[in-house]
PDB file of N, CA and C in Angstrom:
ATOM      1  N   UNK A   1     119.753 -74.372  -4.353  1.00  0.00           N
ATOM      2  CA  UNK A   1     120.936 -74.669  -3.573  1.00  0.00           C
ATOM      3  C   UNK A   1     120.497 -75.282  -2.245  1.00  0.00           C
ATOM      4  N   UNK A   2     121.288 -76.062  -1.760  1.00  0.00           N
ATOM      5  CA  UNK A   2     120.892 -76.740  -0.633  1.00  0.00           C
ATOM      6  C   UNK A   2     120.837 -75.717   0.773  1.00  0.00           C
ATOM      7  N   UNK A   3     119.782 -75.902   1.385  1.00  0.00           N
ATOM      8  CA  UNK A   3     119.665 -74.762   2.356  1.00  0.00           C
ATOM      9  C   UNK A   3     120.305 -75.395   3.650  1.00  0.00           C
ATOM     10  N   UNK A   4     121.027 -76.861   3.969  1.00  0.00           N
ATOM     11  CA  UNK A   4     121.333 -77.090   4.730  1.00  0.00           C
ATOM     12  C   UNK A   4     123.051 -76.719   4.843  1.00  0.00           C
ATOM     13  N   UNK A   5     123.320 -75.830   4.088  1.00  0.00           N
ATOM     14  CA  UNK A   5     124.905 -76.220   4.082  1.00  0.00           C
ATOM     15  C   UNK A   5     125.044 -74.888   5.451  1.00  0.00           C
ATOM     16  N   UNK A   6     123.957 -73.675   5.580  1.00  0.00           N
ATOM     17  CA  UNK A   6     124.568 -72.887   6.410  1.00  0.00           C
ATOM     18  C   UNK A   6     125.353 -72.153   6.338  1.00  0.00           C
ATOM     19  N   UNK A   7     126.090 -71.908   5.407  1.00  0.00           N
ATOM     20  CA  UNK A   7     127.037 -70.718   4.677  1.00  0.00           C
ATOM     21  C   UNK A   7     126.694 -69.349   5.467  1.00  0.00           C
ATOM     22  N   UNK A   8     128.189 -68.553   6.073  1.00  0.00           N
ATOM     23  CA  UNK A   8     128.089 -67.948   6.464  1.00  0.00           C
ATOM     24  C   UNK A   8     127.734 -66.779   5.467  1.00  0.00           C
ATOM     25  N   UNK A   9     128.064 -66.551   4.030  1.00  0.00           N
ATOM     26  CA  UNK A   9     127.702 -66.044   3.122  1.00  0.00           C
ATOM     27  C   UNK A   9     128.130 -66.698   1.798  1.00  0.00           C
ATOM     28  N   UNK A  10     127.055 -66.254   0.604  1.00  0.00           N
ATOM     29  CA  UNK A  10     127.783 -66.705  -0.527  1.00  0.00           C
ATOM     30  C   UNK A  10     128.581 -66.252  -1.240  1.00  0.00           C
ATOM     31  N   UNK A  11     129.520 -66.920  -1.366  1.00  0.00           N
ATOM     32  CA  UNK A  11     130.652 -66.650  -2.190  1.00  0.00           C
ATOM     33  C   UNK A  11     131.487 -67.577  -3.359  1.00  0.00           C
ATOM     34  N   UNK A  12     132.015 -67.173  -4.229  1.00  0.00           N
ATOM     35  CA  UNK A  12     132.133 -67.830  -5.643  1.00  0.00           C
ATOM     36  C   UNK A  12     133.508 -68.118  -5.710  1.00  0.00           C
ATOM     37  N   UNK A  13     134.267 -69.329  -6.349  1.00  0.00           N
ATOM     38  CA  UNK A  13     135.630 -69.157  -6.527  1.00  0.00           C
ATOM     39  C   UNK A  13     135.979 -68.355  -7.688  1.00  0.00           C
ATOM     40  N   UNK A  14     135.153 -68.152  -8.491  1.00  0.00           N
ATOM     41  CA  UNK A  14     135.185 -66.938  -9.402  1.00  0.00           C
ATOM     42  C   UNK A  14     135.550 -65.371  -8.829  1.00  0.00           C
ATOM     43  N   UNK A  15     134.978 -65.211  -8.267  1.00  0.00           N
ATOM     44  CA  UNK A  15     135.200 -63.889  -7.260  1.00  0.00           C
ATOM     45  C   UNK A  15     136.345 -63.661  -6.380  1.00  0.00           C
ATOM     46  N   UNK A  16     136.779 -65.119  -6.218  1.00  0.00           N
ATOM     47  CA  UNK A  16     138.096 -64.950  -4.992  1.00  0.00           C
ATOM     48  C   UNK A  16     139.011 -63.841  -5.340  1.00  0.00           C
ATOM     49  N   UNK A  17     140.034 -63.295  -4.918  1.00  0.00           N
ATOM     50  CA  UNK A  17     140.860 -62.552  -5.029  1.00  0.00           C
ATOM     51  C   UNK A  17     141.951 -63.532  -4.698  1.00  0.00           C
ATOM     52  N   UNK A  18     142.514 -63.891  -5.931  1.00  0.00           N
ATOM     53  CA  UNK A  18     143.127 -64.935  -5.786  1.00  0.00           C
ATOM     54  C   UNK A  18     145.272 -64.363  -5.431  1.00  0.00           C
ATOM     55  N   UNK A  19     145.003 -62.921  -5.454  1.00  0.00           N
ATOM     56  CA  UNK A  19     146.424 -62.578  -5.129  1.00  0.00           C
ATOM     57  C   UNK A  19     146.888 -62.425  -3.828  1.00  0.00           C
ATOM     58  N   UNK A  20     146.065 -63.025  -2.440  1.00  0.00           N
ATOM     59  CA  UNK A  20     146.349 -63.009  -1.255  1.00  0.00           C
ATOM     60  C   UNK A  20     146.331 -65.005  -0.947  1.00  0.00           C
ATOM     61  N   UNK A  21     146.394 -65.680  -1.706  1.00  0.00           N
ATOM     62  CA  UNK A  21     146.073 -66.878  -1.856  1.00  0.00           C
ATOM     63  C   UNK A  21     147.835 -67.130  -1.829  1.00  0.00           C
ATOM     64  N   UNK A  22     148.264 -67.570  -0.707  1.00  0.00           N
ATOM     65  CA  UNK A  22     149.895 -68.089  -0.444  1.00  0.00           C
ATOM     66  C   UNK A  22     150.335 -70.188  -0.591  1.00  0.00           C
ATOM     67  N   UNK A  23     150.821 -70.464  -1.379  1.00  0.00           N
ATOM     68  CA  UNK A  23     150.833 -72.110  -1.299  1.00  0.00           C
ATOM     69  C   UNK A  23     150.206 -72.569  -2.050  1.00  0.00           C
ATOM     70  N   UNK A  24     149.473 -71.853  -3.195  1.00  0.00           N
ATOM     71  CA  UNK A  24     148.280 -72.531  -3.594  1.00  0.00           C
ATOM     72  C   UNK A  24     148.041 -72.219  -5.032  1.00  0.00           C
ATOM     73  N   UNK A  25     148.492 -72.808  -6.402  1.00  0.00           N
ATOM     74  CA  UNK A  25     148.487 -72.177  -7.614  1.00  0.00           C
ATOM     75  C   UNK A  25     147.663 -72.285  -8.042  1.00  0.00           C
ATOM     76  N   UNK A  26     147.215 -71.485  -8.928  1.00  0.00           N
ATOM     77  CA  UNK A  26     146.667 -71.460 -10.014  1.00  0.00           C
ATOM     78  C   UNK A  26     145.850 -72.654 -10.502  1.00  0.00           C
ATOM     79  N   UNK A  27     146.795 -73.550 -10.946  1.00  0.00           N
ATOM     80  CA  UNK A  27     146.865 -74.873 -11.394  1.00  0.00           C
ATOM     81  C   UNK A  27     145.840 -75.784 -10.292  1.00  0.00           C
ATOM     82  N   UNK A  28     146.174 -75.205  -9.096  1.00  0.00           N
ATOM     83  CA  UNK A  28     145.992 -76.471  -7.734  1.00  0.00           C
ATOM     84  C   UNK A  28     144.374 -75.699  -7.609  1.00  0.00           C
ATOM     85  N   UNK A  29     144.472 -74.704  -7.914  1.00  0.00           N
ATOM     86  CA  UNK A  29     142.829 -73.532  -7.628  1.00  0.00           C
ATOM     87  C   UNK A  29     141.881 -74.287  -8.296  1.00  0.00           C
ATOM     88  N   UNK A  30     142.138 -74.498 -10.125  1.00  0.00           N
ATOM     89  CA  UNK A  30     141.610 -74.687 -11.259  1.00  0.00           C
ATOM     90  C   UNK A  30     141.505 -76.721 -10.906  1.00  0.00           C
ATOM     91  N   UNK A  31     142.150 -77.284 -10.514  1.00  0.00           N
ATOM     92  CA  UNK A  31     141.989 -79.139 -10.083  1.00  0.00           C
ATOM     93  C   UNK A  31     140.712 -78.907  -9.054  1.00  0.00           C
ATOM     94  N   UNK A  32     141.095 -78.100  -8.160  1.00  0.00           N
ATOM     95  CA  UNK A  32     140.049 -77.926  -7.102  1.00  0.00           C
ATOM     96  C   UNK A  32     138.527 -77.827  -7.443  1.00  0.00           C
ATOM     97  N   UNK A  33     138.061 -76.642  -8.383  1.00  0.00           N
ATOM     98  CA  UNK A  33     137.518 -76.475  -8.712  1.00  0.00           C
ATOM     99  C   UNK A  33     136.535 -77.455  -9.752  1.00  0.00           C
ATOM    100  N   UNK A  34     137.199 -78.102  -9.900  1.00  0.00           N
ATOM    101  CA  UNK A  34     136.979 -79.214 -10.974  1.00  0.00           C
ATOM    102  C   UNK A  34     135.485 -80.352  -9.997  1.00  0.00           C
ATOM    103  N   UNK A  35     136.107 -80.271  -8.658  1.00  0.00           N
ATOM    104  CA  UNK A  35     135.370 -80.950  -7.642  1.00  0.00           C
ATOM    105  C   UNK A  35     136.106 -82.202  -7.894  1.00  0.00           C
ATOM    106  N   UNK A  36     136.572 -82.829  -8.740  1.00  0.00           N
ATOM    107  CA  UNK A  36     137.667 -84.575  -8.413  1.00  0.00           C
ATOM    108  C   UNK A  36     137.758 -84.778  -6.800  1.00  0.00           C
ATOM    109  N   UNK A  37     138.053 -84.090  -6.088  1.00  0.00           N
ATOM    110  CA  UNK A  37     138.033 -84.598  -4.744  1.00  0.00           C
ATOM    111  C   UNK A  37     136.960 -85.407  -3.757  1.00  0.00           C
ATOM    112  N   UNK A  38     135.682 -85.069  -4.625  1.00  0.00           N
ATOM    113  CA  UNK A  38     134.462 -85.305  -4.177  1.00  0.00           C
ATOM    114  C   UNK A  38     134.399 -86.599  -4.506  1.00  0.00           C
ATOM    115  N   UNK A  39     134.810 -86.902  -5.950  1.00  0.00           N
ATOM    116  CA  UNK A  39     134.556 -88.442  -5.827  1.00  0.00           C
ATOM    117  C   UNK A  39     135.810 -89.388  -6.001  1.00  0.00           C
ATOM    118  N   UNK A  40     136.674 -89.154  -5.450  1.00  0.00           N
ATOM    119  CA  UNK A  40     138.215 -89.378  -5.003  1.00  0.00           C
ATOM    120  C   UNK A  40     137.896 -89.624  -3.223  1.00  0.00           C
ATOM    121  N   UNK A  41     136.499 -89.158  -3.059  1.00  0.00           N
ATOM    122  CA  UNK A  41     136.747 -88.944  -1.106  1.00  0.00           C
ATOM    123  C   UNK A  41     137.633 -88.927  -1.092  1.00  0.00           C
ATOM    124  N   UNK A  42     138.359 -87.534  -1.410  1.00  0.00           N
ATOM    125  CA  UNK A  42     139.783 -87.171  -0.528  1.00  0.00           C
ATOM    126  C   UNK A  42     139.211 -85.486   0.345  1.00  0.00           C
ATOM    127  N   UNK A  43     139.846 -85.231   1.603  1.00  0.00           N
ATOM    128  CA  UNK A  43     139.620 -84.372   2.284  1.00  0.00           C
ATOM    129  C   UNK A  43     140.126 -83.032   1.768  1.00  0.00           C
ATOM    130  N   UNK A  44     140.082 -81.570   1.314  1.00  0.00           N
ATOM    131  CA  UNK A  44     140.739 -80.484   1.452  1.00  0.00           C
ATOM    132  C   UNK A  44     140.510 -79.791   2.419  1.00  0.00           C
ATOM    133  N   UNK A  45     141.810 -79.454   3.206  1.00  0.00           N
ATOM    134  CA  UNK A  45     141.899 -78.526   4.560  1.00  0.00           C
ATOM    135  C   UNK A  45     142.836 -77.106   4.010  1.00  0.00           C
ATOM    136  N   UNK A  46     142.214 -76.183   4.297  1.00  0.00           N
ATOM    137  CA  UNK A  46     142.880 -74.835   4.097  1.00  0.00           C
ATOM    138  C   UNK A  46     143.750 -74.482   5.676  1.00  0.00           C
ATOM    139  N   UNK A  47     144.764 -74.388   5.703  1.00  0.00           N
ATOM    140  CA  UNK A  47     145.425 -73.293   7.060  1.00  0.00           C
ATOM    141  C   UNK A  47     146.286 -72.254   6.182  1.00  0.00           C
ATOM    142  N   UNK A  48     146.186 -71.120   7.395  1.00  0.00           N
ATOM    143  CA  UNK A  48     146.993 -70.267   6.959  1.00  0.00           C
ATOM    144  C   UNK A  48     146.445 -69.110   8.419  1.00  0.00           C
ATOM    145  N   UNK A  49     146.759 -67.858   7.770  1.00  0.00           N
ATOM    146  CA  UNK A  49     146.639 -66.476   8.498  1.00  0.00           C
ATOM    147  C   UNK A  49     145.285 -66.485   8.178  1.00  0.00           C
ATOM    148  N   UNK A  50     144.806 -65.199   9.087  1.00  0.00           N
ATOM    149  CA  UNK A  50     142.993 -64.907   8.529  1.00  0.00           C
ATOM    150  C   UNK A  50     143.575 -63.620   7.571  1.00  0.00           C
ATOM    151  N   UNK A  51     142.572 -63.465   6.664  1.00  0.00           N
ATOM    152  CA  UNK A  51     142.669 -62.889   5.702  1.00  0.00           C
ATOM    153  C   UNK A  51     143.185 -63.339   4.386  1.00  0.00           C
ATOM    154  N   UNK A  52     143.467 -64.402   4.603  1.00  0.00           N
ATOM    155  CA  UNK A  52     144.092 -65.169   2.816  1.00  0.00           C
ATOM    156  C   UNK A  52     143.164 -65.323   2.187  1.00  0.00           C
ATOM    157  N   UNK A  53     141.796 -65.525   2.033  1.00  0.00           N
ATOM    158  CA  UNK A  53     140.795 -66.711   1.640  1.00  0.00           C
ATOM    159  C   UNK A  53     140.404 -68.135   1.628  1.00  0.00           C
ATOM    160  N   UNK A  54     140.560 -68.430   2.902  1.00  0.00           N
ATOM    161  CA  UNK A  54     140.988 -69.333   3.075  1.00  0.00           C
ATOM    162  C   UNK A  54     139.115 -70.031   3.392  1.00  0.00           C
ATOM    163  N   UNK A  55     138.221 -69.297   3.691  1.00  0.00           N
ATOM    164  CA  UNK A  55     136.956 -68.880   4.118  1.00  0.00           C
ATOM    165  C   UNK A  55     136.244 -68.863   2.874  1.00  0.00           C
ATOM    166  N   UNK A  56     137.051 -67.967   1.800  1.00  0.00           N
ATOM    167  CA  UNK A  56     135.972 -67.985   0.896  1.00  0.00           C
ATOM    168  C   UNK A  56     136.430 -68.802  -0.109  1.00  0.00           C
ATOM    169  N   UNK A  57     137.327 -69.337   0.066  1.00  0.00           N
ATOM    170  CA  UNK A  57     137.684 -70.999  -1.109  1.00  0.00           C
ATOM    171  C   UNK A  57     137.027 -71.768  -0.606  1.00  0.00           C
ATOM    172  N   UNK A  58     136.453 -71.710   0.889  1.00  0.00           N
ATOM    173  CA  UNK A  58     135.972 -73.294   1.443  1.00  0.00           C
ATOM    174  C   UNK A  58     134.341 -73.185   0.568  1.00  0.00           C
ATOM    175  N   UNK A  59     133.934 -71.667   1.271  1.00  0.00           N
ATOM    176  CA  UNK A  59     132.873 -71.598   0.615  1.00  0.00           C
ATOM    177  C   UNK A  59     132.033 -71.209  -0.644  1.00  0.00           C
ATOM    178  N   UNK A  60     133.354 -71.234  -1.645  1.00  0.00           N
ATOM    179  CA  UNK A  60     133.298 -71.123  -3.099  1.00  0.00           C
ATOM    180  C   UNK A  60     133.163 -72.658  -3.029  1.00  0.00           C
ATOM    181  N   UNK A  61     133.765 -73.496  -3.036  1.00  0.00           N
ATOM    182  CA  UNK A  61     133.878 -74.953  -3.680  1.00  0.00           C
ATOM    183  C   UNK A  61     132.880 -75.643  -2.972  1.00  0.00           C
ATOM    184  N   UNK A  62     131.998 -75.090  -1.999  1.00  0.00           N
ATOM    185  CA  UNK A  62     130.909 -75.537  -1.311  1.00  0.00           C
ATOM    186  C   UNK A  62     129.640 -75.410  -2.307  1.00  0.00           C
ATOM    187  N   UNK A  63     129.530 -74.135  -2.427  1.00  0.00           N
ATOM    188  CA  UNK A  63     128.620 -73.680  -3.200  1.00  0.00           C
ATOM    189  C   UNK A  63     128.498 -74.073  -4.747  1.00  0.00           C
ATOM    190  N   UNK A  64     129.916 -74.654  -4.898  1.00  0.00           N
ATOM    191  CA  UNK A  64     129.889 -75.022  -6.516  1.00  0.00           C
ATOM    192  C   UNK A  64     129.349 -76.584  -6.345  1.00  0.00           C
ATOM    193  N   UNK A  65     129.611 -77.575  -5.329  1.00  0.00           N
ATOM    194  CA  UNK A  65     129.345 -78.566  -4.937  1.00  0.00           C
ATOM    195  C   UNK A  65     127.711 -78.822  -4.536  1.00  0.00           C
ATOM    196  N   UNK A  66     127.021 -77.604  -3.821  1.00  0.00           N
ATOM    197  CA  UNK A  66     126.068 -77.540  -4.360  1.00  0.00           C
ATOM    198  C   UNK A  66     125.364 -77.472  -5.540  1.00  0.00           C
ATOM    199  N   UNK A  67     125.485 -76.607  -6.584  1.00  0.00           N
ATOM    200  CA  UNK A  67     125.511 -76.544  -7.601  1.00  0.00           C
ATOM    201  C   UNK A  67     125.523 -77.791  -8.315  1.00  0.00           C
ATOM    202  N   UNK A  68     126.570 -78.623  -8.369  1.00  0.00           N
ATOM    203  CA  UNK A  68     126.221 -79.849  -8.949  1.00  0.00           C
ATOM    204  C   UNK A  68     125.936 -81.000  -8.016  1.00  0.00           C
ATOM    205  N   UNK A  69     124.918 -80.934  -7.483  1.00  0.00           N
ATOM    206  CA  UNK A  69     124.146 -81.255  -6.627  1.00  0.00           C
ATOM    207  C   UNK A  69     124.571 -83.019  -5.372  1.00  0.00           C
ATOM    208  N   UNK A  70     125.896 -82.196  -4.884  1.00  0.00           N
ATOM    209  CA  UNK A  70     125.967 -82.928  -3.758  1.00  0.00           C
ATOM    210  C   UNK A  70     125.545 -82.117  -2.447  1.00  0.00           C
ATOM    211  N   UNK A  71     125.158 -82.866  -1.697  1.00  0.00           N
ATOM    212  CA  UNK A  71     125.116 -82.167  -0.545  1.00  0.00           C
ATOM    213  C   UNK A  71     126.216 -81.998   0.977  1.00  0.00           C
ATOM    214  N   UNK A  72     126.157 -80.845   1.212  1.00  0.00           N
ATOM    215  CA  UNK A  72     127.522 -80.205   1.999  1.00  0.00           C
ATOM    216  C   UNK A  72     126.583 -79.964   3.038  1.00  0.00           C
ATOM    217  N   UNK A  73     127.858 -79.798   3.935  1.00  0.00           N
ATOM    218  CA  UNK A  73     127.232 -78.792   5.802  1.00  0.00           C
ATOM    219  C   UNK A  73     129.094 -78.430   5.941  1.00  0.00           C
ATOM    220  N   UNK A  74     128.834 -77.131   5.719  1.00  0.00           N
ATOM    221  CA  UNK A  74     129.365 -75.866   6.067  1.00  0.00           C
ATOM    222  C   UNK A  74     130.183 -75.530   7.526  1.00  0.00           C
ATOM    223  N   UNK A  75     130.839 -75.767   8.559  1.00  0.00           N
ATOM    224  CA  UNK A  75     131.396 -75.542   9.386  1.00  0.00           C
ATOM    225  C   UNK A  75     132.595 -74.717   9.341  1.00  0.00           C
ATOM    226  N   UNK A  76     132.919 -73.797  10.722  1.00  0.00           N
ATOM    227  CA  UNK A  76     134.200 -73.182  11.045  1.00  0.00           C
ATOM    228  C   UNK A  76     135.264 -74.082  12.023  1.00  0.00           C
ATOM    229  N   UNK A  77     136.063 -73.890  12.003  1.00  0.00           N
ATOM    230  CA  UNK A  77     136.847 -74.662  13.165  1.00  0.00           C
ATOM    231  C   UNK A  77     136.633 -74.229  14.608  1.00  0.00           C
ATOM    232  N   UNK A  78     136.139 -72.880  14.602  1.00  0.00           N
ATOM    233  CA  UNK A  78     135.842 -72.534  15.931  1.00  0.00           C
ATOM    234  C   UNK A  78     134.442 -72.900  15.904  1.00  0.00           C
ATOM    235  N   UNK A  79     133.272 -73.365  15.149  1.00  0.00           N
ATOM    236  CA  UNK A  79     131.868 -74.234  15.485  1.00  0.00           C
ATOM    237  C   UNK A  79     132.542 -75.179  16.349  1.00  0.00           C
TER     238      UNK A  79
END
């Protein structure tokens, strides 16, 4: 895995707890996951409350993006 991405920890979209996840189906989880956005260069931005997963979707689909080997860098909005 790429050691530059900086991940505050790893985490899986497999693992999410996807029943605090508000705006965001199933359907839209499973496209995401797919990574299409990556070579669409289109942007995904999560807002919401803290505590949704909003943190560990960024850094599930980071880590899967690693995985199939693009390379990411990891930021918070408060970095």
């Amino acid at each position: 895995m790429n050691s530059e991405g900086r991940f505050p920890a790893i985490k899986t979209i497999e693992a999410l707890d996807v029943t605090h996840l508000r705006g965001l189906t199933r359907q839209q989880l499973s496209r995401l996951g797919t990574l299409d956005f990556i070579a669409g260069k289109e942007n995904v931005v999560f807002l919401g409350p803290p505590g949704t997963g909003m943190a560990h979707l960024a850094t599930g689909l980071a880590v899967r993006a690693c995985q199939a080997g693009h390379r990411i860098a990891f930021t918070t909005a408060a970095q």
